[in-house]
PDB file of N, CA and C in Angstrom:
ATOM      1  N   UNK A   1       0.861  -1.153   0.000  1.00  0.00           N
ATOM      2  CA  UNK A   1       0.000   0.000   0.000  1.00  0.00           C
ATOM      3  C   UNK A   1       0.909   1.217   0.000  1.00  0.00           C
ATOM      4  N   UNK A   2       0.234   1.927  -1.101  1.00  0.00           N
ATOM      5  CA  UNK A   2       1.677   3.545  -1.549  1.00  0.00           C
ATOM      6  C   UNK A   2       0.684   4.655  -0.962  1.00  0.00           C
ATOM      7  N   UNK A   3       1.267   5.630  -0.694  1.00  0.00           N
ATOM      8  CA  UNK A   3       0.795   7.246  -0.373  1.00  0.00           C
ATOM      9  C   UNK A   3       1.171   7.457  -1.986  1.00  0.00           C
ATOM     10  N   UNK A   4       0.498   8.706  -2.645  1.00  0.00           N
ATOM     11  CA  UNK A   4       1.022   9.170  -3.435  1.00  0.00           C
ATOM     12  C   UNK A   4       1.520   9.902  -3.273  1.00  0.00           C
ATOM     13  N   UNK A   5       2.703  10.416  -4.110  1.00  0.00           N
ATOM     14  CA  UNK A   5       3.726  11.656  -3.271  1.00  0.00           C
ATOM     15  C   UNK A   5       4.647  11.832  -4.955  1.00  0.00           C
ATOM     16  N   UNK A   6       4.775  13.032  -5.151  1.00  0.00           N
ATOM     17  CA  UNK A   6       5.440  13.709  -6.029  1.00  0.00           C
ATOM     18  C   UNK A   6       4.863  13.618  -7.263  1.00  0.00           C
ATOM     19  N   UNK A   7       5.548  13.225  -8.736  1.00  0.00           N
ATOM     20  CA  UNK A   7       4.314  13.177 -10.025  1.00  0.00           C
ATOM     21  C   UNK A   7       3.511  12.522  -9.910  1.00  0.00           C
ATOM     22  N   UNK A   8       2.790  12.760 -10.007  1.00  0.00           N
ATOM     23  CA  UNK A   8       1.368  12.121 -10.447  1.00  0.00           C
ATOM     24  C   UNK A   8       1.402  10.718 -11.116  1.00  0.00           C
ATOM     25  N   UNK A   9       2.075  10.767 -12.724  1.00  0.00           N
ATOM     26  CA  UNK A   9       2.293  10.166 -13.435  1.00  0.00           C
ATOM     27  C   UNK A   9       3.162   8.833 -13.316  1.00  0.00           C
ATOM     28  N   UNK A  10       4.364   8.804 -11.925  1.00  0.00           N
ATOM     29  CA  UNK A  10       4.722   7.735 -11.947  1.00  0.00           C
ATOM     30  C   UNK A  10       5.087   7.270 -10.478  1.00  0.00           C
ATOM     31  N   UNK A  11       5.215   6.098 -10.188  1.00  0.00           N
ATOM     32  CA  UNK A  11       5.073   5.813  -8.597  1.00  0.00           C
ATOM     33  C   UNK A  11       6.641   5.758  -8.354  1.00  0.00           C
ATOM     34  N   UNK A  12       7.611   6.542  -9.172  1.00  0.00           N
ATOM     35  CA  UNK A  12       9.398   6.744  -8.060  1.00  0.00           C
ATOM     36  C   UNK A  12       9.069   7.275  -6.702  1.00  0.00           C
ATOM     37  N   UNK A  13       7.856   8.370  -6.716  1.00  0.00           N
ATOM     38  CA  UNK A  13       8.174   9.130  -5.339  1.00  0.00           C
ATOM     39  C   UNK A  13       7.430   8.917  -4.336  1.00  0.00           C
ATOM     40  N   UNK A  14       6.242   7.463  -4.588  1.00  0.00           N
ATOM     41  CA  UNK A  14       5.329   7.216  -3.851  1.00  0.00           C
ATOM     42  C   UNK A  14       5.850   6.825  -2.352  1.00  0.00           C
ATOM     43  N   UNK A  15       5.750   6.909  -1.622  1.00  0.00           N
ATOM     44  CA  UNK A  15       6.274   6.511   0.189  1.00  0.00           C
ATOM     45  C   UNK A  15       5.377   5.127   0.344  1.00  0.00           C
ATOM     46  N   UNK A  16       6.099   3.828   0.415  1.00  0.00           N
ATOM     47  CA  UNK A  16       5.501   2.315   0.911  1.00  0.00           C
ATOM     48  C   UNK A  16       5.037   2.848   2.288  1.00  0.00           C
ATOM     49  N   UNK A  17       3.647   2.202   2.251  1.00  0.00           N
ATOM     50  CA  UNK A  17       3.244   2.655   3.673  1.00  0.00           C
ATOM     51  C   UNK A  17       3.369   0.550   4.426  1.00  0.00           C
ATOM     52  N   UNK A  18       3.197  -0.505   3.275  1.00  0.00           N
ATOM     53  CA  UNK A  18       3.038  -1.412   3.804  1.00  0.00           C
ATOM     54  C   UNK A  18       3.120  -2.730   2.796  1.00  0.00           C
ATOM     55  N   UNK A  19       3.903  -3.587   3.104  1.00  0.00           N
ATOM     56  CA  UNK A  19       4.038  -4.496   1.927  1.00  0.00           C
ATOM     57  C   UNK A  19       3.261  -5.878   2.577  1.00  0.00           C
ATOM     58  N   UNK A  20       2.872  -6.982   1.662  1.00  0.00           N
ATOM     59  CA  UNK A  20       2.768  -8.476   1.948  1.00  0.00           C
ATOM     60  C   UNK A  20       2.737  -8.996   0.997  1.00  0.00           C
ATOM     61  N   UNK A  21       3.635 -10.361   1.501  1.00  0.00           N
ATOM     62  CA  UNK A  21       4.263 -11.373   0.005  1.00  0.00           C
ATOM     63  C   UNK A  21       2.775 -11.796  -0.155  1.00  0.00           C
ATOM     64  N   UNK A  22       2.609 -11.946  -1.305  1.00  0.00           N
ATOM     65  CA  UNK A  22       1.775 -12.532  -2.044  1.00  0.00           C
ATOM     66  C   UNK A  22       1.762 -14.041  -3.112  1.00  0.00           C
ATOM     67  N   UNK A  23       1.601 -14.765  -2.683  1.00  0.00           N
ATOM     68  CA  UNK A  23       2.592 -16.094  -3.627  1.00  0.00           C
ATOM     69  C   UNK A  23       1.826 -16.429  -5.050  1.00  0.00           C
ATOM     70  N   UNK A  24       0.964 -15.925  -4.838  1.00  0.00           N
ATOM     71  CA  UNK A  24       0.007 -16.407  -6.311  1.00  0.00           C
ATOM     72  C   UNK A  24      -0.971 -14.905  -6.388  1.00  0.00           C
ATOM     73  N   UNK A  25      -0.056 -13.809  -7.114  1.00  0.00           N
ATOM     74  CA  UNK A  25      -1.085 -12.519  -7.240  1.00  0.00           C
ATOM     75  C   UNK A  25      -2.456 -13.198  -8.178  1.00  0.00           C
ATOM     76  N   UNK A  26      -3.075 -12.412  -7.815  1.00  0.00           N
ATOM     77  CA  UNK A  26      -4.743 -12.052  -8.916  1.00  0.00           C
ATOM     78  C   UNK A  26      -5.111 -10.681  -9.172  1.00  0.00           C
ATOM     79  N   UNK A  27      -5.414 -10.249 -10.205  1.00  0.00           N
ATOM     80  CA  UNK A  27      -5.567  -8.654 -10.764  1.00  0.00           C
ATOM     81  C   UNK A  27      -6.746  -8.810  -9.362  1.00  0.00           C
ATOM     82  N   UNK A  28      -6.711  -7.361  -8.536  1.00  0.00           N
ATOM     83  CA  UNK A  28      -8.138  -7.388  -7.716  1.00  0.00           C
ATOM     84  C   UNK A  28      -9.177  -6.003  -8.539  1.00  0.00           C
ATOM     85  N   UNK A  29     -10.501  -6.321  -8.160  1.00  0.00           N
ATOM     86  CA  UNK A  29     -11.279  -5.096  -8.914  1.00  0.00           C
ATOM     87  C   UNK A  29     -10.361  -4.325  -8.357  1.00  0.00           C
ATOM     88  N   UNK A  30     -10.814  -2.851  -8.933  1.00  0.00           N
ATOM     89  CA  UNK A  30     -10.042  -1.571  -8.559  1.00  0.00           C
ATOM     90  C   UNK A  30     -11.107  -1.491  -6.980  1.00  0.00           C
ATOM     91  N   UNK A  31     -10.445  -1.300  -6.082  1.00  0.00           N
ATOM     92  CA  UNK A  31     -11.068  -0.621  -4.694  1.00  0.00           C
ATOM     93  C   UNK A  31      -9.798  -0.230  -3.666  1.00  0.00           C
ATOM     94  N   UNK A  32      -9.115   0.178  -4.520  1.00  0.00           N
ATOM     95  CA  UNK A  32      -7.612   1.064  -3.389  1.00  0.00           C
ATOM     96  C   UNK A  32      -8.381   2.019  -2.490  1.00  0.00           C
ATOM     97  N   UNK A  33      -8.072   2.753  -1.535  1.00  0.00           N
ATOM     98  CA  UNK A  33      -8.365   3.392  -0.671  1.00  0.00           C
ATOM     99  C   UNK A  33      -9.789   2.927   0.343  1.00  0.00           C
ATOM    100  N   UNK A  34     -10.885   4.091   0.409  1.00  0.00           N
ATOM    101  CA  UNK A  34     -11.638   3.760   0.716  1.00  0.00           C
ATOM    102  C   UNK A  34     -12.854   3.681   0.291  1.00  0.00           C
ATOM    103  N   UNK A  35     -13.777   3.077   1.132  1.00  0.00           N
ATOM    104  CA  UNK A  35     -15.143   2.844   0.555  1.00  0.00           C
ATOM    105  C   UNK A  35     -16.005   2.919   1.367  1.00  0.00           C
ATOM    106  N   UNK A  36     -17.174   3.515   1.094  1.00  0.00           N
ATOM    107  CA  UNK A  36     -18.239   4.149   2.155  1.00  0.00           C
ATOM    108  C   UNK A  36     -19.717   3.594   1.660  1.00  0.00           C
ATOM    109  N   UNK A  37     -20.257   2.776   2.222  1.00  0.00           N
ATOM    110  CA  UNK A  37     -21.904   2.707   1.728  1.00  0.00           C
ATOM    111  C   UNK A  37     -22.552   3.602   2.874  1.00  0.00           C
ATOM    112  N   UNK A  38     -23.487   4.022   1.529  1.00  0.00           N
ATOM    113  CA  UNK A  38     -24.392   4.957   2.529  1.00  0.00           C
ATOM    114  C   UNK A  38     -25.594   4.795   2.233  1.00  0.00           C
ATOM    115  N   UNK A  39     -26.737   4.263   3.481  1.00  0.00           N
ATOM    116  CA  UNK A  39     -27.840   3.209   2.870  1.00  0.00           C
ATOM    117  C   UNK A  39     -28.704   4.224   2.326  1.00  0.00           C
ATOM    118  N   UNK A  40     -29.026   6.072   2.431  1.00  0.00           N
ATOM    119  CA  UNK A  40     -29.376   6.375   1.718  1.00  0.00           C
ATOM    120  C   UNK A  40     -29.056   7.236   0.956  1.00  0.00           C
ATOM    121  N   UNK A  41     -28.691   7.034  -0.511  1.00  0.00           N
ATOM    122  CA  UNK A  41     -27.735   7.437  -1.401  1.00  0.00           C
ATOM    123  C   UNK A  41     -28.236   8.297  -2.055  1.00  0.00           C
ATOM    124  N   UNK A  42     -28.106   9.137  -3.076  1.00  0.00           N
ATOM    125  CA  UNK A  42     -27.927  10.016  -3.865  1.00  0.00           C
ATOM    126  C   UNK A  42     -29.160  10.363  -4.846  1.00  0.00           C
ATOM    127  N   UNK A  43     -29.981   9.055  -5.080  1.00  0.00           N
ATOM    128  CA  UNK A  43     -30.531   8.711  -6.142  1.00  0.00           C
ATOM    129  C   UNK A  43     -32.223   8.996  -5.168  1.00  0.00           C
ATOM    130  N   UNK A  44     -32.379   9.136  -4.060  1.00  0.00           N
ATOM    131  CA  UNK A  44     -33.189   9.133  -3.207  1.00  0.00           C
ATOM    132  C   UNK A  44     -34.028  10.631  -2.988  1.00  0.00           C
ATOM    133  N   UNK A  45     -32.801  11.388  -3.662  1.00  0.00           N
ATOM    134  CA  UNK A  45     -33.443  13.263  -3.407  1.00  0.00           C
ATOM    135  C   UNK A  45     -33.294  14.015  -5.059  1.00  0.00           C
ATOM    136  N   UNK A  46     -33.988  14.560  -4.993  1.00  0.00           N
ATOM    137  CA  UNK A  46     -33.050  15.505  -6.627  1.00  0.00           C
ATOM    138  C   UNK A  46     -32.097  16.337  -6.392  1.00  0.00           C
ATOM    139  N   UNK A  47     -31.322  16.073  -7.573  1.00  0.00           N
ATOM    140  CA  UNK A  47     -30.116  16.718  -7.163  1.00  0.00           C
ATOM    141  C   UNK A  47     -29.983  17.745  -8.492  1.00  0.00           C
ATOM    142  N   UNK A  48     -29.580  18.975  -7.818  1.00  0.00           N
ATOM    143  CA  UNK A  48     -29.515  20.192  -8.434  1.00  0.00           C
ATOM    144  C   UNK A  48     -27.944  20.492  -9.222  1.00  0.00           C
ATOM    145  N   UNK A  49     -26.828  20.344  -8.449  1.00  0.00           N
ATOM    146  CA  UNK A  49     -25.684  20.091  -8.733  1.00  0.00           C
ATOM    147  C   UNK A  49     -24.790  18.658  -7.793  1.00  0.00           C
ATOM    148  N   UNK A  50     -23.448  18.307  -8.628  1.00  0.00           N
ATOM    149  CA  UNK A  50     -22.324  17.711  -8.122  1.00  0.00           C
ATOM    150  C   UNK A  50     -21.609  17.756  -8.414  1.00  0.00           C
ATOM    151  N   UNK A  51     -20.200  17.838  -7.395  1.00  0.00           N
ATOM    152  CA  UNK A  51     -18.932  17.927  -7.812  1.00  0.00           C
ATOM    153  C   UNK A  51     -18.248  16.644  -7.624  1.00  0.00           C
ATOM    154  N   UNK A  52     -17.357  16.580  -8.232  1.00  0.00           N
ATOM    155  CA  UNK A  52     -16.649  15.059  -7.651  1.00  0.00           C
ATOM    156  C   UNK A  52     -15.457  15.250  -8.200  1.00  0.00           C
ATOM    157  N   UNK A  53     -14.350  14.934  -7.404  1.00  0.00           N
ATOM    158  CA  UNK A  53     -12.871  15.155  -8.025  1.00  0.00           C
ATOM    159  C   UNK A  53     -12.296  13.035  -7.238  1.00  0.00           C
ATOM    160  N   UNK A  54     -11.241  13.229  -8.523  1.00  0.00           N
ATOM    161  CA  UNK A  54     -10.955  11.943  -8.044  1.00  0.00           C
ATOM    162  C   UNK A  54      -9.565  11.838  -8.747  1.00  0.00           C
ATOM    163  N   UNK A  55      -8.093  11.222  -8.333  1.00  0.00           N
ATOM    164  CA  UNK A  55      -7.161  10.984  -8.759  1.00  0.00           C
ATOM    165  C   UNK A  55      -6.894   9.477  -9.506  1.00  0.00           C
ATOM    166  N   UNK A  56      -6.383   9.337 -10.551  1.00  0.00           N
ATOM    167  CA  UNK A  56      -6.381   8.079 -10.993  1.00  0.00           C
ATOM    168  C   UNK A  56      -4.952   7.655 -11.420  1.00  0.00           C
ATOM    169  N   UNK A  57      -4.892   6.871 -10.930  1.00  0.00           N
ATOM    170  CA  UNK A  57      -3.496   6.012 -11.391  1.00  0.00           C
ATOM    171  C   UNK A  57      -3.900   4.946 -12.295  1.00  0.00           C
ATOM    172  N   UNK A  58      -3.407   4.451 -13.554  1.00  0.00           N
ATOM    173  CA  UNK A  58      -4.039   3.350 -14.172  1.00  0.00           C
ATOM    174  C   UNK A  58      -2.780   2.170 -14.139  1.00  0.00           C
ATOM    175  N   UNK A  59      -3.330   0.774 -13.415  1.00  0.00           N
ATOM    176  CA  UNK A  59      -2.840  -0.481 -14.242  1.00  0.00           C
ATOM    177  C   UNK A  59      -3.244  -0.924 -15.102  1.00  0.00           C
ATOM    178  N   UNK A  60      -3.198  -2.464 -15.486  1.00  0.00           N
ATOM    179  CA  UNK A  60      -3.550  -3.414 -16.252  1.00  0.00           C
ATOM    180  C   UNK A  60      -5.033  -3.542 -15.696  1.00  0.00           C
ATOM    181  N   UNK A  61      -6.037  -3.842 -16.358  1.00  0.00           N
ATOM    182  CA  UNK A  61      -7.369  -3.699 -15.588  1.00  0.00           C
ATOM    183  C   UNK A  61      -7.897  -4.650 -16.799  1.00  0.00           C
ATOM    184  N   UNK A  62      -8.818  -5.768 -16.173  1.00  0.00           N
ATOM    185  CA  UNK A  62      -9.219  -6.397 -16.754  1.00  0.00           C
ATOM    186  C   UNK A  62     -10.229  -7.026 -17.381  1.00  0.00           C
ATOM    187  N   UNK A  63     -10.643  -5.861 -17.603  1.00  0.00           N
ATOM    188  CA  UNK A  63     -12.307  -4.924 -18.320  1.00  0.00           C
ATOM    189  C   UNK A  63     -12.443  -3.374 -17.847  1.00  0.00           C
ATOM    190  N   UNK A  64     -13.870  -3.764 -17.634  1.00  0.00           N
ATOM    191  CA  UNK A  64     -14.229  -2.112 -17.339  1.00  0.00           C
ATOM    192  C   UNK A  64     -14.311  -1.825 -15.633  1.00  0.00           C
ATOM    193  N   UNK A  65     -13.671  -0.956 -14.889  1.00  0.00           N
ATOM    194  CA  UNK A  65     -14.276  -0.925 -13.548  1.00  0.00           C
ATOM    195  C   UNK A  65     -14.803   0.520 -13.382  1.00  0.00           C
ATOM    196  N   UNK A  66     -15.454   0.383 -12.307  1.00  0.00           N
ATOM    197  CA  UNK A  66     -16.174   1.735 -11.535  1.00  0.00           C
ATOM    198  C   UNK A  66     -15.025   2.415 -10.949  1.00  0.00           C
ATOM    199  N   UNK A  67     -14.719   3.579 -10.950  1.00  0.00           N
ATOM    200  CA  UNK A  67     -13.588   4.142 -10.032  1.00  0.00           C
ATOM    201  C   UNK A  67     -14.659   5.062  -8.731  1.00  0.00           C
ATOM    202  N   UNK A  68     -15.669   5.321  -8.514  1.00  0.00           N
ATOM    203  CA  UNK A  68     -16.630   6.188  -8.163  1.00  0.00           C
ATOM    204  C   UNK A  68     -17.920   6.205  -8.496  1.00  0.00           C
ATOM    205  N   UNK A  69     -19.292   6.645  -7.611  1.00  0.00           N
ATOM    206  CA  UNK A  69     -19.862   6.429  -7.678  1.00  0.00           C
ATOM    207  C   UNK A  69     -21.333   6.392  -6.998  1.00  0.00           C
ATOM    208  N   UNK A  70     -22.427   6.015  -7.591  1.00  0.00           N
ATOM    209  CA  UNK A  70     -23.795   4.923  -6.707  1.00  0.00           C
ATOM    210  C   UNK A  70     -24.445   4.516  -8.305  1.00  0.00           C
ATOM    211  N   UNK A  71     -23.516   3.126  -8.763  1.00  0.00           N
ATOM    212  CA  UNK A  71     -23.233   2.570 -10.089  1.00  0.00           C
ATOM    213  C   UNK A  71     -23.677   1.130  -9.714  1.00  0.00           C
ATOM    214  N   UNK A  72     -25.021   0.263 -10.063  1.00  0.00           N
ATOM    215  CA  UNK A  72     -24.949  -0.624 -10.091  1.00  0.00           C
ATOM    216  C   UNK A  72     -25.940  -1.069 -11.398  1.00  0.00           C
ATOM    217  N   UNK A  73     -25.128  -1.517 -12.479  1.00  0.00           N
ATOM    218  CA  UNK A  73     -25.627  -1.949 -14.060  1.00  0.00           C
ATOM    219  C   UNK A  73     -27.071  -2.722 -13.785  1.00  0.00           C
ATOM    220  N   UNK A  74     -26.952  -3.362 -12.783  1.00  0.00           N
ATOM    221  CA  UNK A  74     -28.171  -4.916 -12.805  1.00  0.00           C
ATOM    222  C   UNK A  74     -29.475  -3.700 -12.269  1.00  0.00           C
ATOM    223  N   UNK A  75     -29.226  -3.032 -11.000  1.00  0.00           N
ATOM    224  CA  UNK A  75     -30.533  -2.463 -10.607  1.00  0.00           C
ATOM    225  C   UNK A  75     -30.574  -1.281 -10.247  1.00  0.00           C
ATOM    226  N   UNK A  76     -29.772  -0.009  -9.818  1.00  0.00           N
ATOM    227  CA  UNK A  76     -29.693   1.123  -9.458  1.00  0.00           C
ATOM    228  C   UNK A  76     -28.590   2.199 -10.001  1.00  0.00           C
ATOM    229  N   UNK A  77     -28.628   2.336 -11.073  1.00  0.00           N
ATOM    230  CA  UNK A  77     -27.656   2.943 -12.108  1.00  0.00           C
ATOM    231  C   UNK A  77     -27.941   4.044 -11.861  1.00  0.00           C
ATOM    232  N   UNK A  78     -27.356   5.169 -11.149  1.00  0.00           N
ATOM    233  CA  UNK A  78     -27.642   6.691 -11.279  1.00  0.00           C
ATOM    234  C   UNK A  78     -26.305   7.292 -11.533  1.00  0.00           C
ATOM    235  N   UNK A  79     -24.776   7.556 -10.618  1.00  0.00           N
ATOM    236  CA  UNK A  79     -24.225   7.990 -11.436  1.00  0.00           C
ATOM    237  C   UNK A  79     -23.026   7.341 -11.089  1.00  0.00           C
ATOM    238  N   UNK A  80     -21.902   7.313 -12.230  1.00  0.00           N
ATOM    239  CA  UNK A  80     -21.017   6.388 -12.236  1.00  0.00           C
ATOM    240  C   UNK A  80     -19.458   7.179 -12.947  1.00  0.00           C
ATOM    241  N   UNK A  81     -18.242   7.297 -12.710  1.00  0.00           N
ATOM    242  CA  UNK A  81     -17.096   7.353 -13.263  1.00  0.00           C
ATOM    243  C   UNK A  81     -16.442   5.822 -13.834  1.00  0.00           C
ATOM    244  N   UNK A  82     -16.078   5.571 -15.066  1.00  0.00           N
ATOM    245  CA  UNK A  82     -15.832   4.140 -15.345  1.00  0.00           C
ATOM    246  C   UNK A  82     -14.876   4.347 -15.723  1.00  0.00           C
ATOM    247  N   UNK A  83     -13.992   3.311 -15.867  1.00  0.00           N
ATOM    248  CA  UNK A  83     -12.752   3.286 -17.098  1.00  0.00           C
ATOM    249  C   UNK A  83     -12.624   2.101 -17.595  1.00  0.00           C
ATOM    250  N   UNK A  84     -12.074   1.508 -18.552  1.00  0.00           N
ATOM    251  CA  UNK A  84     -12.082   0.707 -19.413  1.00  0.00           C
ATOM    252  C   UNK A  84     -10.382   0.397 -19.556  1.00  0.00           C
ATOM    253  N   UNK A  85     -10.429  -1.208 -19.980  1.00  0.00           N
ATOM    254  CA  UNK A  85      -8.580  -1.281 -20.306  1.00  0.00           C
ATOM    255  C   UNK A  85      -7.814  -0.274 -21.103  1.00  0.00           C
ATOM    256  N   UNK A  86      -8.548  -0.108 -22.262  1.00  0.00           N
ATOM    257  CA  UNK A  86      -8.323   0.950 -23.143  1.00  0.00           C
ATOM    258  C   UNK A  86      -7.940   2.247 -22.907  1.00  0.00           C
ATOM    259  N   UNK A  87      -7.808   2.665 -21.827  1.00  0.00           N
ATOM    260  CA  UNK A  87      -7.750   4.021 -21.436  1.00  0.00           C
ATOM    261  C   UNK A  87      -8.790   5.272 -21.167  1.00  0.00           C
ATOM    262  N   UNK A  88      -9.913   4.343 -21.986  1.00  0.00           N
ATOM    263  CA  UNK A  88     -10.927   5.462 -22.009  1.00  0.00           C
ATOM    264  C   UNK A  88     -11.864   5.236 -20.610  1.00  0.00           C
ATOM    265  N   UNK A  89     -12.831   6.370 -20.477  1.00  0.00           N
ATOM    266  CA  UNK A  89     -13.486   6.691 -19.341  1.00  0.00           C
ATOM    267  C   UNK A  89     -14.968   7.162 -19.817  1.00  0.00           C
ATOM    268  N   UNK A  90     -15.829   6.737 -18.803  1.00  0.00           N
ATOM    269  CA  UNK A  90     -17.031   7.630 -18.906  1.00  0.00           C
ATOM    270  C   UNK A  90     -17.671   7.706 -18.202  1.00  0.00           C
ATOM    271  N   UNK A  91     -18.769   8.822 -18.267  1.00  0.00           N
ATOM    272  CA  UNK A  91     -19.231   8.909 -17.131  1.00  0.00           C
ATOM    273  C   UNK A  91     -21.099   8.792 -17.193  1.00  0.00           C
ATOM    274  N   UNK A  92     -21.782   7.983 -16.045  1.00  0.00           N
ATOM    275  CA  UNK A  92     -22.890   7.883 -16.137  1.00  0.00           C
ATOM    276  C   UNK A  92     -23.589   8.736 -15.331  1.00  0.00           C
ATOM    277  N   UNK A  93     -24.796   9.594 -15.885  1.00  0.00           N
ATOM    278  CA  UNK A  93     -25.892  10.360 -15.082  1.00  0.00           C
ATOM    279  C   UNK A  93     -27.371   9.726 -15.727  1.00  0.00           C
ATOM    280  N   UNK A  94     -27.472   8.499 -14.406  1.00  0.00           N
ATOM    281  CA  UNK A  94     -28.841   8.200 -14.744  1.00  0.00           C
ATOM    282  C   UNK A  94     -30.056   8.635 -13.798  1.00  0.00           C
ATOM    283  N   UNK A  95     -31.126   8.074 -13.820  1.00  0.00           N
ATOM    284  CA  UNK A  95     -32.072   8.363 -12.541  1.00  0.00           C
ATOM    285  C   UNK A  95     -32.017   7.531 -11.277  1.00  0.00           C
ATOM    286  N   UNK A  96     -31.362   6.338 -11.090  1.00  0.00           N
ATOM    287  CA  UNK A  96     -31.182   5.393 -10.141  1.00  0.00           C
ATOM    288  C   UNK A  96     -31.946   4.319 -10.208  1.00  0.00           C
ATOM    289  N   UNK A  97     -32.732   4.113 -11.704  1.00  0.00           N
ATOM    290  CA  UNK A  97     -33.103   2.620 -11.945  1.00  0.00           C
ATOM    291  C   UNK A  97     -32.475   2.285 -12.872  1.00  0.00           C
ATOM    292  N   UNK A  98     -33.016   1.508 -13.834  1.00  0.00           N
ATOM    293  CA  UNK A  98     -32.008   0.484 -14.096  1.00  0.00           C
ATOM    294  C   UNK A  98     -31.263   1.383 -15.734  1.00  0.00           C
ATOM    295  N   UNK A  99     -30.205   0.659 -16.011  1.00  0.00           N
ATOM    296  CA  UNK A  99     -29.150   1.250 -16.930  1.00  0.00           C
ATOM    297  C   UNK A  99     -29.400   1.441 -18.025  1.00  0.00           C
ATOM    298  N   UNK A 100     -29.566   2.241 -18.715  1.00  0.00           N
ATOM    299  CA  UNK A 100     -29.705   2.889 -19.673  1.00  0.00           C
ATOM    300  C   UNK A 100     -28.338   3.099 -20.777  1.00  0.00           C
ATOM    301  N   UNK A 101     -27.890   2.935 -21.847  1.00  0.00           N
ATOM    302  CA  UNK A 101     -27.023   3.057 -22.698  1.00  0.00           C
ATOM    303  C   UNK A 101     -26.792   4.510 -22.907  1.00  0.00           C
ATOM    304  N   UNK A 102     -28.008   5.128 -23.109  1.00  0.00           N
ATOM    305  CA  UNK A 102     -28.274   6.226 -23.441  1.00  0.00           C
ATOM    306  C   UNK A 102     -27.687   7.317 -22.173  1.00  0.00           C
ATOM    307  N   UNK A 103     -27.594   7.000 -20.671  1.00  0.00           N
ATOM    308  CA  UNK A 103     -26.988   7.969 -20.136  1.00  0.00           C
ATOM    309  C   UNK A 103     -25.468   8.002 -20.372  1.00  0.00           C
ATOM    310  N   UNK A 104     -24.850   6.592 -20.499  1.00  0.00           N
ATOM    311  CA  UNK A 104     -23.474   6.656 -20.274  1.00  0.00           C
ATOM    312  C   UNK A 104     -22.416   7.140 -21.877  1.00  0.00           C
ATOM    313  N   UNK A 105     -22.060   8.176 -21.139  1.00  0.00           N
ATOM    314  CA  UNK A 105     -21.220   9.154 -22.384  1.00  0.00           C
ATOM    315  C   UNK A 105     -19.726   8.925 -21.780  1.00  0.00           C
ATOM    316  N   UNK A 106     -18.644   8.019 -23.488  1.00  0.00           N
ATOM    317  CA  UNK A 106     -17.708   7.606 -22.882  1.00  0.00           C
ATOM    318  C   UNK A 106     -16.479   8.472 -23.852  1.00  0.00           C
ATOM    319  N   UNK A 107     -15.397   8.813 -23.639  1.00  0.00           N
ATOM    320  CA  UNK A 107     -14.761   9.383 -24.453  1.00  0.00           C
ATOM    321  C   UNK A 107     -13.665   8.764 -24.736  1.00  0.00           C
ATOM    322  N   UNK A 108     -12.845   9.254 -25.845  1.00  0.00           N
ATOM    323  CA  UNK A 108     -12.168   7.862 -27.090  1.00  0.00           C
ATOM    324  C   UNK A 108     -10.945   7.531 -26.462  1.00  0.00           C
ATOM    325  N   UNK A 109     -10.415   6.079 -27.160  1.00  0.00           N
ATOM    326  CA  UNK A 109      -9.895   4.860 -26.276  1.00  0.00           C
ATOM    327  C   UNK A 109      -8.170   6.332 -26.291  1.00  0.00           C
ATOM    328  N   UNK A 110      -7.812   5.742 -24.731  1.00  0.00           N
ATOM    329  CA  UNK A 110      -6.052   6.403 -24.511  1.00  0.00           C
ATOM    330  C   UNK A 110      -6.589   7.720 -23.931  1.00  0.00           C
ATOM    331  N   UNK A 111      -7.725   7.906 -23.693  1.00  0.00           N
ATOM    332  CA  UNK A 111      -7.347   9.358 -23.047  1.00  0.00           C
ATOM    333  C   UNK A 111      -7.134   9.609 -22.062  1.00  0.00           C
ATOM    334  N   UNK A 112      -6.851   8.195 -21.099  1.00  0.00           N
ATOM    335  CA  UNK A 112      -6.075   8.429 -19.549  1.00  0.00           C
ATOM    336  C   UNK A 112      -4.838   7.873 -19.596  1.00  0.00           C
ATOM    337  N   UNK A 113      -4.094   7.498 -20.827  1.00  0.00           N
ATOM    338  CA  UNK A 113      -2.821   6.754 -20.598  1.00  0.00           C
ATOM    339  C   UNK A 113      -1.681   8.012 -21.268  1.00  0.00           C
TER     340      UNK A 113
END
């Protein structure tokens, strides 16, 4: 587990906060830091504005993941930051039922690498 610390772009200046051998890695979904459920979410009030800032480091990723969010494809899709192996990203503003094609606007492959 790294702090980030100095460019952005590459982990020379990151500070190890904590290592463990691992004998047989597995890519894990993306969920570095933290994670908060909040049983009543976002999709529950209207919302007038949002801001959301978020830092991204990209690995090898092995499809598409959520980086952020109250994003769930099967039943409560309202809004979502994604990224894809490809580099590309997008972002979903739905109503909080189910997923729609039509909200999620993604922009072209490499534009986070």
């Amino acid at each position: 587990m790294c702090r980030l610390a100095g460019d952005v772009d590459g982990p020379d200046a990151d500070v190890v906060l904590f290592t463990r051998r691992v004998d047989e890695p597995v890519m894990q979904p993306i969920r570095p830091g933290s994670f908060i459920h909040i049983d009543r979410g976002l999709a529950d009030e209207p919302i007038t504005a949002l801001s959301l800032e978020c830092w991204v480091r990209l690995w090898d990723l092995p499809g598409e993941a959520a980086i952020m969010g109250q994003f769930d494809r099967a039943q409560t899709a309202g809004y979502g930051l994604v990224v894809k192996r490809d580099g590309s990203f997008g972002f979903y503003l739905g109503d909080g039922g189910a997923f729609r094609e039509s909200a999620m606007h993604w922009t072209k492959p490499g534009a986070l690498t």
